[in-house]
PDB file of N, CA and C in Angstrom:
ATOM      1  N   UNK A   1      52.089 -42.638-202.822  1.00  0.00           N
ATOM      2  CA  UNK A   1      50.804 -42.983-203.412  1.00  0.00           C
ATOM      3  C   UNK A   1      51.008 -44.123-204.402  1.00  0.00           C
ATOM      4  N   UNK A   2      50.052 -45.564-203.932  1.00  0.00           N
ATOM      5  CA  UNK A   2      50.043 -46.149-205.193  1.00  0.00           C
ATOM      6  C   UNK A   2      50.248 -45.695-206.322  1.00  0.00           C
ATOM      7  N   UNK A   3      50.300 -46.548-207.598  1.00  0.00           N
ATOM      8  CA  UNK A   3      49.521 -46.549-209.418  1.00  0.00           C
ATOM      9  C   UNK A   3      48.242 -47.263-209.187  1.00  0.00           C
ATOM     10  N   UNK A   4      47.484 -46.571-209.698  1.00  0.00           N
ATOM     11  CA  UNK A   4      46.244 -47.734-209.812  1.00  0.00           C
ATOM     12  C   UNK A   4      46.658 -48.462-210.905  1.00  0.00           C
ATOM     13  N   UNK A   5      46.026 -50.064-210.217  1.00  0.00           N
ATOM     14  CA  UNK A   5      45.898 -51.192-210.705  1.00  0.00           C
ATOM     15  C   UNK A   5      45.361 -51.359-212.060  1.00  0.00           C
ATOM     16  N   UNK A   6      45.865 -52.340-212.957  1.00  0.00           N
ATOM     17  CA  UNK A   6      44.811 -52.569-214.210  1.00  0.00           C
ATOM     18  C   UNK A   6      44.171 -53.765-214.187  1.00  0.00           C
ATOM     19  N   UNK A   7      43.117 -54.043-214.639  1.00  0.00           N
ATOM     20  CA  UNK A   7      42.718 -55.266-214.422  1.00  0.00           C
ATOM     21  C   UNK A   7      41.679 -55.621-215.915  1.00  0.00           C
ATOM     22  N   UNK A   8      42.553 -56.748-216.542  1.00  0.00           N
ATOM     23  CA  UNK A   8      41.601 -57.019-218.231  1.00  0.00           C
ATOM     24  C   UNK A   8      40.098 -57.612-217.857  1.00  0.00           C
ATOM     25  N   UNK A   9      39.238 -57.073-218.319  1.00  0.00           N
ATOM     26  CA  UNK A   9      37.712 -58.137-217.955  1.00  0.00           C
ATOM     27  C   UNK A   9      37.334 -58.002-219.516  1.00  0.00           C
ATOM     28  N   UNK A  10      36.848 -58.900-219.632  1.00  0.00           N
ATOM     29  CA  UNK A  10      35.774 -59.489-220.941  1.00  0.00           C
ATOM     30  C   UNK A  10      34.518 -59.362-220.928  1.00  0.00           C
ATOM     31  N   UNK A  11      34.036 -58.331-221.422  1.00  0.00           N
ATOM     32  CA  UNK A  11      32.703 -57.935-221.491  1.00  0.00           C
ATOM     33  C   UNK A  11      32.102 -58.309-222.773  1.00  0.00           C
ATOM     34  N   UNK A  12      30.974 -59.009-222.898  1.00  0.00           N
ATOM     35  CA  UNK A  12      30.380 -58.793-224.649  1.00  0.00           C
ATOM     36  C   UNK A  12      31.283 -59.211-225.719  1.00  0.00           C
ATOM     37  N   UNK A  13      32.280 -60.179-225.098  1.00  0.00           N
ATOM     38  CA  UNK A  13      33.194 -60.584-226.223  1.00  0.00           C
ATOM     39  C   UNK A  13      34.205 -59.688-226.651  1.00  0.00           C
ATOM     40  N   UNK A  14      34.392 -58.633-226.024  1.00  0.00           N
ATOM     41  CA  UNK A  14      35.562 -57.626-225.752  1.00  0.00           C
ATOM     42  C   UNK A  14      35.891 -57.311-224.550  1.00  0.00           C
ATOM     43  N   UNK A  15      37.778 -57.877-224.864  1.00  0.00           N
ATOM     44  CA  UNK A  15      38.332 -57.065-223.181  1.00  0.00           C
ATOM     45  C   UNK A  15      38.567 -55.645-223.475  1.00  0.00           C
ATOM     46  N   UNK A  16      38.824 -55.057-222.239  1.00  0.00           N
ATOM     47  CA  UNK A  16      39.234 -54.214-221.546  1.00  0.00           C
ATOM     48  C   UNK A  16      40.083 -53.975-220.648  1.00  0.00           C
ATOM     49  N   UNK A  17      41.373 -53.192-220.595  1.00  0.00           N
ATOM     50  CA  UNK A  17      41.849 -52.750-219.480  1.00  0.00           C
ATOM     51  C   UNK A  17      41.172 -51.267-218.653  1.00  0.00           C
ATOM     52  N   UNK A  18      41.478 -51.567-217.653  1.00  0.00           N
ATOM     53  CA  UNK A  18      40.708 -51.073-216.503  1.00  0.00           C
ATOM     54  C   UNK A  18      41.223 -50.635-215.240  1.00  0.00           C
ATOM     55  N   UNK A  19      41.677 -49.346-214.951  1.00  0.00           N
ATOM     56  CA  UNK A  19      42.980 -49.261-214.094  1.00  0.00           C
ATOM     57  C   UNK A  19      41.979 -48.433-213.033  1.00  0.00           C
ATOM     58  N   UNK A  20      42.316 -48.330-211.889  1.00  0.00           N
ATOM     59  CA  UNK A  20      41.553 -47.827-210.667  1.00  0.00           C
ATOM     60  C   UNK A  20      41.868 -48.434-209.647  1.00  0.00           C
ATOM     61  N   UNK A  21      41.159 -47.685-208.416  1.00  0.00           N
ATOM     62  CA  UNK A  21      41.741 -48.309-206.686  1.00  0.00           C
ATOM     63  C   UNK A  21      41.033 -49.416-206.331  1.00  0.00           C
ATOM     64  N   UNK A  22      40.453 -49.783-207.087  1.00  0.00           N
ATOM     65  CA  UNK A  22      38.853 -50.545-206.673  1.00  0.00           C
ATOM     66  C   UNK A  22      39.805 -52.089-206.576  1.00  0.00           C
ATOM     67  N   UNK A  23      39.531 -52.982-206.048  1.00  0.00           N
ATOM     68  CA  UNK A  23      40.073 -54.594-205.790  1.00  0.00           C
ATOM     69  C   UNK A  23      39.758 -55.311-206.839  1.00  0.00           C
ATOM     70  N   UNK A  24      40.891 -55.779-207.393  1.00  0.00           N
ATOM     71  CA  UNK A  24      40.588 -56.254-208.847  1.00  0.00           C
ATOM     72  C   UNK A  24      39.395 -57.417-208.672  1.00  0.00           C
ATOM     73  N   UNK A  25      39.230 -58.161-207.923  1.00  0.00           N
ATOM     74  CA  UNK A  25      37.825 -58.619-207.433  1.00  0.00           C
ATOM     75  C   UNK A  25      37.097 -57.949-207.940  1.00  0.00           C
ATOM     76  N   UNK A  26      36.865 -57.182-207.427  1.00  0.00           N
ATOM     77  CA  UNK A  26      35.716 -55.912-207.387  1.00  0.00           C
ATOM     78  C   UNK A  26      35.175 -55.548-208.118  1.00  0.00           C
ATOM     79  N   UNK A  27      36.446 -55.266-209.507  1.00  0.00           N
ATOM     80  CA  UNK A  27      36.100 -54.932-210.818  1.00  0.00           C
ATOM     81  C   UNK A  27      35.760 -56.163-211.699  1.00  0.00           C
ATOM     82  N   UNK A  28      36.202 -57.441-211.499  1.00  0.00           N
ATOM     83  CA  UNK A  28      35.627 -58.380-212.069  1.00  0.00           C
ATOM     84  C   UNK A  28      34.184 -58.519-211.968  1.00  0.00           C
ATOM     85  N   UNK A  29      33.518 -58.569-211.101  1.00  0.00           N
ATOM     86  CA  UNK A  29      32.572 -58.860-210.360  1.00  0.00           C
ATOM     87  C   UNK A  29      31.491 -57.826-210.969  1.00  0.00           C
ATOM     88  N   UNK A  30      32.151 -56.698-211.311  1.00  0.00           N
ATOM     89  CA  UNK A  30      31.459 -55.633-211.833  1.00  0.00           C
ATOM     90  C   UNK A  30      31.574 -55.529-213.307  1.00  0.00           C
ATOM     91  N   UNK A  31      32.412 -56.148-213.555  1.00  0.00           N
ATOM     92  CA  UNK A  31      32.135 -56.306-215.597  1.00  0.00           C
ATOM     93  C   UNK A  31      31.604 -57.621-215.943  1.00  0.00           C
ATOM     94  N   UNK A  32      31.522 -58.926-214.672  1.00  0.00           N
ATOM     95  CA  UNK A  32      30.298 -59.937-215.144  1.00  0.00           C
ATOM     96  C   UNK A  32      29.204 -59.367-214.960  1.00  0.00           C
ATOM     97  N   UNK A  33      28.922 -58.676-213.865  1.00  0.00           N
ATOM     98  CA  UNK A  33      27.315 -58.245-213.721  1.00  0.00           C
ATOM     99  C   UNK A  33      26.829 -57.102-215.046  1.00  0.00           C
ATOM    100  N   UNK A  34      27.886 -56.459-215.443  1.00  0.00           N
ATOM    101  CA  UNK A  34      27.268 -55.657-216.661  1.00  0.00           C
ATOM    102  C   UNK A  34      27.509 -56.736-218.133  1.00  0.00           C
ATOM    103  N   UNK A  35      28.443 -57.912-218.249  1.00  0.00           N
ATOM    104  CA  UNK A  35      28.519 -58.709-219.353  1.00  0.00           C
ATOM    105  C   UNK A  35      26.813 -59.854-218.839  1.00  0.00           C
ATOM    106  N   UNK A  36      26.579 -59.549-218.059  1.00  0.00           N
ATOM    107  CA  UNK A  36      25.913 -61.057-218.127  1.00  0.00           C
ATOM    108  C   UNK A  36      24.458 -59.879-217.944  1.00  0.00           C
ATOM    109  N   UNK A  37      24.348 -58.979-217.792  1.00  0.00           N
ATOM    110  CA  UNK A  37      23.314 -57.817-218.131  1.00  0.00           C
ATOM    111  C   UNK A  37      22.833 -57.482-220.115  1.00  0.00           C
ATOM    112  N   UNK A  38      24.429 -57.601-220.590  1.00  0.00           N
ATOM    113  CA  UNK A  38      24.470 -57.190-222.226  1.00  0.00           C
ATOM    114  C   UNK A  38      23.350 -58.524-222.670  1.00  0.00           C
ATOM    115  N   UNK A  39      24.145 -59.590-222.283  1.00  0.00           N
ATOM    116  CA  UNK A  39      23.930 -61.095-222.893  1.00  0.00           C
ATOM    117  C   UNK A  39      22.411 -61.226-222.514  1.00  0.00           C
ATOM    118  N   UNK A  40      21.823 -60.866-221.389  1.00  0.00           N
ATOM    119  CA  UNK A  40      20.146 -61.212-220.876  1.00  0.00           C
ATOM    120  C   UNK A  40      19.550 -59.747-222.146  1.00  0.00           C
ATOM    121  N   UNK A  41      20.057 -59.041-222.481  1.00  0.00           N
ATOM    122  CA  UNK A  41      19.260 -58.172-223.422  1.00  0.00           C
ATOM    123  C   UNK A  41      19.204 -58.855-224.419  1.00  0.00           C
ATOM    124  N   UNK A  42      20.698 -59.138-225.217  1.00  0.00           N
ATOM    125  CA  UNK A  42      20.691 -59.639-226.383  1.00  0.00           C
ATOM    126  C   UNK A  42      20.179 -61.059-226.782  1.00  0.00           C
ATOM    127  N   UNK A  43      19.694 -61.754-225.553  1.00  0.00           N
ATOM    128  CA  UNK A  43      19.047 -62.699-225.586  1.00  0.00           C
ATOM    129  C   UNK A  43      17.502 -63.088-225.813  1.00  0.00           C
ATOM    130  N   UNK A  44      17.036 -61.365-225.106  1.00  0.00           N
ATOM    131  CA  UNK A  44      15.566 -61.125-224.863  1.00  0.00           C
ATOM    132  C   UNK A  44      15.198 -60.248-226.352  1.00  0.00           C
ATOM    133  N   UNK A  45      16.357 -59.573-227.267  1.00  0.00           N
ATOM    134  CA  UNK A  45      16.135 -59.112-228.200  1.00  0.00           C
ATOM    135  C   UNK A  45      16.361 -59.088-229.930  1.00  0.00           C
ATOM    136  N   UNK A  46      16.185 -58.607-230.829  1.00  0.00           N
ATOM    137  CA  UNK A  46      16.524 -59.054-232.210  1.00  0.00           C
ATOM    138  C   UNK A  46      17.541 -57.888-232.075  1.00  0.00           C
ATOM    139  N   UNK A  47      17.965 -57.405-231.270  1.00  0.00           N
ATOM    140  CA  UNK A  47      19.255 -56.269-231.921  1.00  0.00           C
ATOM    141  C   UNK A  47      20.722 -56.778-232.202  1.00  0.00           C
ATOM    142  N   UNK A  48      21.341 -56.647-233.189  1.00  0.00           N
ATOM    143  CA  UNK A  48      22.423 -57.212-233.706  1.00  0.00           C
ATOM    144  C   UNK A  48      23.747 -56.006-232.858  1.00  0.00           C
ATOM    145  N   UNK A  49      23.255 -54.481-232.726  1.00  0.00           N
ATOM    146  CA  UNK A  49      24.332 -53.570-232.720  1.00  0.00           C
ATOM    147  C   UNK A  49      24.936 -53.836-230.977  1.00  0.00           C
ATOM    148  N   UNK A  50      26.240 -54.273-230.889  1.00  0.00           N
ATOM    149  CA  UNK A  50      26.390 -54.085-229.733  1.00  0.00           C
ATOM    150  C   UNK A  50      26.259 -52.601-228.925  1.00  0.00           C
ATOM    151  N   UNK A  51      26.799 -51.754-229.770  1.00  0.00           N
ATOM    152  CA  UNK A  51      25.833 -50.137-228.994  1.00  0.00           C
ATOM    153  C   UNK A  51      24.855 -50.217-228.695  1.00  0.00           C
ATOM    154  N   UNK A  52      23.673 -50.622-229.582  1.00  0.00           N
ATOM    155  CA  UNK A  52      22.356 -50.823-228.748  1.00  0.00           C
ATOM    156  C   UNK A  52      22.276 -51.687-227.567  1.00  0.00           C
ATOM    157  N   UNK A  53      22.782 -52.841-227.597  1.00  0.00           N
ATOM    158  CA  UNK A  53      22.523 -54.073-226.671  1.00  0.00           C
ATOM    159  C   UNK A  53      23.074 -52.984-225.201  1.00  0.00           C
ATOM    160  N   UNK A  54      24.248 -52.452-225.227  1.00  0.00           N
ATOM    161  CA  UNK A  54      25.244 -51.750-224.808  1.00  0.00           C
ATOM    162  C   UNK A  54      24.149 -50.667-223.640  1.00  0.00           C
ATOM    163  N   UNK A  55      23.259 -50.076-224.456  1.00  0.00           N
ATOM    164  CA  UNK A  55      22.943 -48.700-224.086  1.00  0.00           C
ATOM    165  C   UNK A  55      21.539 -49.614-223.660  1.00  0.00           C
ATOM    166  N   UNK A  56      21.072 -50.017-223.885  1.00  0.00           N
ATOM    167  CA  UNK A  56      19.622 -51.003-223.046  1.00  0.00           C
ATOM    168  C   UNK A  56      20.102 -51.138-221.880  1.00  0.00           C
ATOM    169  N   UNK A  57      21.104 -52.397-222.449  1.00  0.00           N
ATOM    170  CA  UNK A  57      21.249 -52.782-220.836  1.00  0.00           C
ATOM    171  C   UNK A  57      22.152 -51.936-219.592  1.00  0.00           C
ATOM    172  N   UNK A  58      22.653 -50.572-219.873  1.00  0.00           N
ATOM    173  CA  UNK A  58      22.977 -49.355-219.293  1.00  0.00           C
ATOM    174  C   UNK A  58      21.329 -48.752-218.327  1.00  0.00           C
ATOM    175  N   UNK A  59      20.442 -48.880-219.574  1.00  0.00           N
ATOM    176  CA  UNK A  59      19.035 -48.520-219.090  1.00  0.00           C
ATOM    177  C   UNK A  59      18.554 -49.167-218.035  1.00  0.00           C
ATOM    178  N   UNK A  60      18.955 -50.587-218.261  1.00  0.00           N
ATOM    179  CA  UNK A  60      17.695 -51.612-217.128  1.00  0.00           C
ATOM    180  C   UNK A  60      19.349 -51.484-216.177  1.00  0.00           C
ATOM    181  N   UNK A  61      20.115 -51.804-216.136  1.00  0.00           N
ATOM    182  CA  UNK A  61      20.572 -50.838-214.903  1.00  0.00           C
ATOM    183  C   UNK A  61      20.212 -49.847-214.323  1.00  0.00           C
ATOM    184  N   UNK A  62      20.193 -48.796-214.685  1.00  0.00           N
ATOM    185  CA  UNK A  62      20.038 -47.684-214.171  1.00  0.00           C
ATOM    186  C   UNK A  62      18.536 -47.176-213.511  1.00  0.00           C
ATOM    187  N   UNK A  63      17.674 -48.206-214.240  1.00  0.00           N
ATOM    188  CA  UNK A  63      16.384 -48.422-213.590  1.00  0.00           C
ATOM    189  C   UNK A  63      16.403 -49.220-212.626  1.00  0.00           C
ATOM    190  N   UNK A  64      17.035 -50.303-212.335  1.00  0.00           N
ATOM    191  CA  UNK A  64      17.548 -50.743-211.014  1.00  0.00           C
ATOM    192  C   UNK A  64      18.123 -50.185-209.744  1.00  0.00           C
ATOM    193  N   UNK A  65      19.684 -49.403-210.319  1.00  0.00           N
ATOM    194  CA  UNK A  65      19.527 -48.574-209.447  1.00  0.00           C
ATOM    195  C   UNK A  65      18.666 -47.352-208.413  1.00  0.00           C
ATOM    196  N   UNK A  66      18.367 -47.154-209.450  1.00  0.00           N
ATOM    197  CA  UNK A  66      17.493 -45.967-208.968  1.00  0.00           C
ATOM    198  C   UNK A  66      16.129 -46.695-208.513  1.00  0.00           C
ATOM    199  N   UNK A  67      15.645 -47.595-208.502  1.00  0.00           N
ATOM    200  CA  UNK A  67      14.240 -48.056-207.522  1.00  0.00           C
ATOM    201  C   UNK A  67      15.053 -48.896-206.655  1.00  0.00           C
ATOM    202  N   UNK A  68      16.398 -49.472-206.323  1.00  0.00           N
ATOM    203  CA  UNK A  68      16.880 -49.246-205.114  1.00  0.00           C
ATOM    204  C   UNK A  68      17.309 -47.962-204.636  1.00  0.00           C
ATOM    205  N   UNK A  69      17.792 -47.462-205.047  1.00  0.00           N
ATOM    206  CA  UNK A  69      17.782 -46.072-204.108  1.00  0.00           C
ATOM    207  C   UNK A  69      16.766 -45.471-203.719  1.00  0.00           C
ATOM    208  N   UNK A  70      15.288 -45.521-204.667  1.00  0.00           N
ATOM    209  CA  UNK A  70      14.088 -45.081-203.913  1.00  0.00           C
ATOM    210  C   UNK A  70      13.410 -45.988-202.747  1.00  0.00           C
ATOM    211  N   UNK A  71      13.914 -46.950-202.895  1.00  0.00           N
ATOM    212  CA  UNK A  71      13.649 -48.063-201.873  1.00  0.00           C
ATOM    213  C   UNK A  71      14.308 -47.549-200.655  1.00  0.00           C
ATOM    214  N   UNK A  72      15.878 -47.341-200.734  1.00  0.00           N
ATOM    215  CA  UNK A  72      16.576 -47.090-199.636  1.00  0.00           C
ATOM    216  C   UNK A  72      15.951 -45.955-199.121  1.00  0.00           C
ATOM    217  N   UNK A  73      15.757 -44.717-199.881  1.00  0.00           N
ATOM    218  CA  UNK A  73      14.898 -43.755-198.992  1.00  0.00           C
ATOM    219  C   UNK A  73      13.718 -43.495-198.433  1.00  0.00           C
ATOM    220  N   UNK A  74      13.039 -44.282-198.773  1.00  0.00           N
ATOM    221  CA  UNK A  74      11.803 -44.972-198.124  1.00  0.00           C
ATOM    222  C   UNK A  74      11.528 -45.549-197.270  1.00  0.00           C
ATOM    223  N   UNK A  75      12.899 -46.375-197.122  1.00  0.00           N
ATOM    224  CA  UNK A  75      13.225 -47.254-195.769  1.00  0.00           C
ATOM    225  C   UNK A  75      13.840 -46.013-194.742  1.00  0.00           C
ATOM    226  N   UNK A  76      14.346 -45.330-195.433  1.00  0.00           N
ATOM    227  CA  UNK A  76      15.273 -44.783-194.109  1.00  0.00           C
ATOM    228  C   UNK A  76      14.302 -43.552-193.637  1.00  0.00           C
ATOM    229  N   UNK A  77      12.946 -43.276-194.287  1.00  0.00           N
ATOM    230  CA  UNK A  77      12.070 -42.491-193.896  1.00  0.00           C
ATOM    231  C   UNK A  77      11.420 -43.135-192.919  1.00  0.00           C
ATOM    232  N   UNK A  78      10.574 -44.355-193.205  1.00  0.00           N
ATOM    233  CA  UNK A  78      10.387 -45.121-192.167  1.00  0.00           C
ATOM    234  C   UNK A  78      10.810 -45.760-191.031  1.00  0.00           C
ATOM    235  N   UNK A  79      12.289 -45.277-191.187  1.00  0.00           N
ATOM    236  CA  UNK A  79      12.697 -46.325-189.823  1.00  0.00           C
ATOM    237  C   UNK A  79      12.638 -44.876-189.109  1.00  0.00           C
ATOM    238  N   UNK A  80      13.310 -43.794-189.719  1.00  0.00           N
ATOM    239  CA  UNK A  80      13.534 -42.087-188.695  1.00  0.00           C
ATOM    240  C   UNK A  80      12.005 -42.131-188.084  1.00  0.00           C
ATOM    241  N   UNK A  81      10.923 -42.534-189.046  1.00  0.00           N
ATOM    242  CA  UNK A  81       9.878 -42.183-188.262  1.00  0.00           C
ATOM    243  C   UNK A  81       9.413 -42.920-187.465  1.00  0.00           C
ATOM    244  N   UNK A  82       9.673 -44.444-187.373  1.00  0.00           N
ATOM    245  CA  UNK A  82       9.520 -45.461-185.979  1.00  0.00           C
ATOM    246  C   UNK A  82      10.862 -44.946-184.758  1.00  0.00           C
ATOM    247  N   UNK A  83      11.248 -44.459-185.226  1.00  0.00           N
ATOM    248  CA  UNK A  83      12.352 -44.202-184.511  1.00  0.00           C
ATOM    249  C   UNK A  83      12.371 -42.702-183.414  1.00  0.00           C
ATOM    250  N   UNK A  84      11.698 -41.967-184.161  1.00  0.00           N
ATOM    251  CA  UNK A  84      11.276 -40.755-183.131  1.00  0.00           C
ATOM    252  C   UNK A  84      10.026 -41.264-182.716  1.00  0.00           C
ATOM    253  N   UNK A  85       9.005 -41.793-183.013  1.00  0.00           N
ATOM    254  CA  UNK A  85       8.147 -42.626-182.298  1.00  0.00           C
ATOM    255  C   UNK A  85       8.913 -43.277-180.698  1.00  0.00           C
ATOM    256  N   UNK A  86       9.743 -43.976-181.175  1.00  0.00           N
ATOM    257  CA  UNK A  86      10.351 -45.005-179.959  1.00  0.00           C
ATOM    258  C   UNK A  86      10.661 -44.126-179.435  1.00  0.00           C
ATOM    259  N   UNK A  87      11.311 -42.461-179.021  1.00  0.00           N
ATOM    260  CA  UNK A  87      12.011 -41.792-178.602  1.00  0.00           C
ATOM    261  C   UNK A  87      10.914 -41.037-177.881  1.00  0.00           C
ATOM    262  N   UNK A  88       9.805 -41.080-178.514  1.00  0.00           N
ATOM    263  CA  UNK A  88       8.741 -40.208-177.846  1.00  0.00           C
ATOM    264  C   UNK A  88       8.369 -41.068-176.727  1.00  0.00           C
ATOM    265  N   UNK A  89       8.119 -42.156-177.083  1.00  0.00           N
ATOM    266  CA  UNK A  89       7.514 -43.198-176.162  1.00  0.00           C
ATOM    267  C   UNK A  89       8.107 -43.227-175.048  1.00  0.00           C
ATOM    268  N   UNK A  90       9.743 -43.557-175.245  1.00  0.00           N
ATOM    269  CA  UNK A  90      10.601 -43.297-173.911  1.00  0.00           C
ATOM    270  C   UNK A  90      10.348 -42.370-173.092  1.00  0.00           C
ATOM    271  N   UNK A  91      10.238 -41.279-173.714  1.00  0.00           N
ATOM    272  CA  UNK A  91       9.979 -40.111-172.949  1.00  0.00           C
ATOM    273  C   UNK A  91       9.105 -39.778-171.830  1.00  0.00           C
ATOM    274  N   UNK A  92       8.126 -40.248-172.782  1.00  0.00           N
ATOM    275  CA  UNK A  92       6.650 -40.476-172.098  1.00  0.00           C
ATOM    276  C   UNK A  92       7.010 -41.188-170.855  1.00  0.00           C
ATOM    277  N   UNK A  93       7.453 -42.710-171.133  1.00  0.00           N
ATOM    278  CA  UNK A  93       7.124 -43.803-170.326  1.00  0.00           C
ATOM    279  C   UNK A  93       8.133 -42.700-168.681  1.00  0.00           C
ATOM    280  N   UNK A  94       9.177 -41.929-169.215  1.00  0.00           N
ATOM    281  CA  UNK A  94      10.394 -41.907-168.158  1.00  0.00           C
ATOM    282  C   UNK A  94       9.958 -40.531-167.459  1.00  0.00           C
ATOM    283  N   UNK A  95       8.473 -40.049-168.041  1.00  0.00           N
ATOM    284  CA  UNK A  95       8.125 -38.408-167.720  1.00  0.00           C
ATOM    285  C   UNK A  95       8.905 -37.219-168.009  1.00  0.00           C
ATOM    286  N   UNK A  96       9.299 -37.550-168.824  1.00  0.00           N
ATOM    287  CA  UNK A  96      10.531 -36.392-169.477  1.00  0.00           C
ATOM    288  C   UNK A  96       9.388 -35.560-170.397  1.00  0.00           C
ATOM    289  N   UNK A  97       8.263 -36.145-171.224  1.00  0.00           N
ATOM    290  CA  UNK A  97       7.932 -35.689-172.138  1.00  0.00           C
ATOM    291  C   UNK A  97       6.270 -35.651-171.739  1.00  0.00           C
ATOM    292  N   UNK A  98       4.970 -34.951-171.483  1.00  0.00           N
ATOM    293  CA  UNK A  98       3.756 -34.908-171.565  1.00  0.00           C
ATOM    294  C   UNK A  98       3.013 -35.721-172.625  1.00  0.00           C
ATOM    295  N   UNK A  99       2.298 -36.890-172.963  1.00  0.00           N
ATOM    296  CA  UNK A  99       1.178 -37.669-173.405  1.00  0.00           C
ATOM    297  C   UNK A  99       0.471 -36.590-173.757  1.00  0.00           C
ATOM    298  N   UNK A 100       0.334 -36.979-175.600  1.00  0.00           N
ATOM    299  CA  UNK A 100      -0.535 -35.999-176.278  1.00  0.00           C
ATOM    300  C   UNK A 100      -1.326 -36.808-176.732  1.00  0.00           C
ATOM    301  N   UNK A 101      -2.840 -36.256-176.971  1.00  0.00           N
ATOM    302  CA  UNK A 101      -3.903 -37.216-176.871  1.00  0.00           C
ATOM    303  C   UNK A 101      -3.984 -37.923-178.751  1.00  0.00           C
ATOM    304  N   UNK A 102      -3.171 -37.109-179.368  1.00  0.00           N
ATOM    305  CA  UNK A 102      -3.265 -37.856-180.983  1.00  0.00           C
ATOM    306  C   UNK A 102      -2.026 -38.793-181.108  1.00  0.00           C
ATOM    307  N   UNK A 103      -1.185 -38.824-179.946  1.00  0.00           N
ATOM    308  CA  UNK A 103      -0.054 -39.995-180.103  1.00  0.00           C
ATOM    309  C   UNK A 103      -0.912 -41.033-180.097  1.00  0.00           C
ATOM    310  N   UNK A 104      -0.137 -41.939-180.683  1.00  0.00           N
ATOM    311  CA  UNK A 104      -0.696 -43.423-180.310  1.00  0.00           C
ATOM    312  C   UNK A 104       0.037 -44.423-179.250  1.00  0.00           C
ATOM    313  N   UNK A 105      -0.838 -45.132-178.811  1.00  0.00           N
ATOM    314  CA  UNK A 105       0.089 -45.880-177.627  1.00  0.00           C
ATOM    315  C   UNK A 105       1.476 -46.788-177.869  1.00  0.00           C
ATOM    316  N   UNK A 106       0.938 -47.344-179.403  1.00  0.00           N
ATOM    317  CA  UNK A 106       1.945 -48.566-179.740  1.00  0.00           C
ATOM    318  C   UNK A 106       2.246 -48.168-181.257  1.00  0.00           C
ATOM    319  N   UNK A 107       3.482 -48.731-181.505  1.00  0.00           N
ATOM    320  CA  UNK A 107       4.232 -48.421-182.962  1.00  0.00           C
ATOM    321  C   UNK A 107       3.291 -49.250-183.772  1.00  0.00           C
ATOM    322  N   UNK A 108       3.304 -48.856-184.833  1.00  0.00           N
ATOM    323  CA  UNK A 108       2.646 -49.394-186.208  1.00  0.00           C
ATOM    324  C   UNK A 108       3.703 -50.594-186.402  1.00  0.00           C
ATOM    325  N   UNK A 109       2.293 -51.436-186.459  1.00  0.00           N
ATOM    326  CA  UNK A 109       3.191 -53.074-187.102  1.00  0.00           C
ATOM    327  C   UNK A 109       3.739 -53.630-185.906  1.00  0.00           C
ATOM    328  N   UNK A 110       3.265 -53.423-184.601  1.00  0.00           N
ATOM    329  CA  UNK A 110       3.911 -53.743-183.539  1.00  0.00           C
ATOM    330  C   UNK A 110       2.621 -54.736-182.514  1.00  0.00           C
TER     331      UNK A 110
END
C-alpha cells in the first residue's frame, strides 16, 4: 500500500499540507476553487475575520452543491421517465405490450 501523498496549497494567504490519494492536481485545483471562493466573499464583503470569510464561503458552496445535486436528481427522474416511456413504446410498436388508451403516442418534447 502506498503513503498518501502531501501536497502544500495556498489558500487565503495560508498554506497547507494536505496528504491523501487524490492527484496532487486534483487537490490543487480544489484549494483554488475554495481560495478563489474565500477571495469572491471577501471581496463582496466588509468582514475582516478570516473564520467568517472561511465559513460563508463553505455556505455558498454547499448551496451549490446541493442545487446541483437537486438538479442531478431531477434529471435522472426525467430521463427514467422518458425512458420507460421509450420502453413502453417499443413494446407496443413490437406487440409485446397492449396500447392503453391514456398512453400517449409521442414522448414529451419530441
Amino acid at each position: 500500500m502506498t503513503e498518501p501523498e502531501s501536497v502544500t496549497v495556498k489558500i487565503f494567504g495560508n498554506e497547507y499540507v494536505l496528504k491523501g490519494d487524490a492527484n496532487p492536481e486534483y487537490v490543487q485545483k480544489v484549494a483554488e476553487f475554495v481560495h478563489d471562493r474565500m477571495n469572491e466573499v471577501a471581496r463582496n464583503s466588509a468582514m475582516a475575520s478570516t473564520s467568517k470569510v472561511a465559513i460563508l464561503a463553505a455556505i455558498n458552496i454547499a448551496d451549490e452543491l446541493i442545487r446541483s445535486q437537486e438538479g442531478s436528481i431531477q434529471s435522472m427522474a426525467m430521463l427514467e421517465d422518458r425512458s420507460a416511456q421509450i420502453v413502453r413504446l417499443l413494446k407496443q410498436e413490437l406487440g409485446d405490450e397492449p396500447a392503453r388508451d391514456e398512453e400517449i403516442e409521442s414522448l414529451p418534447g419530441a
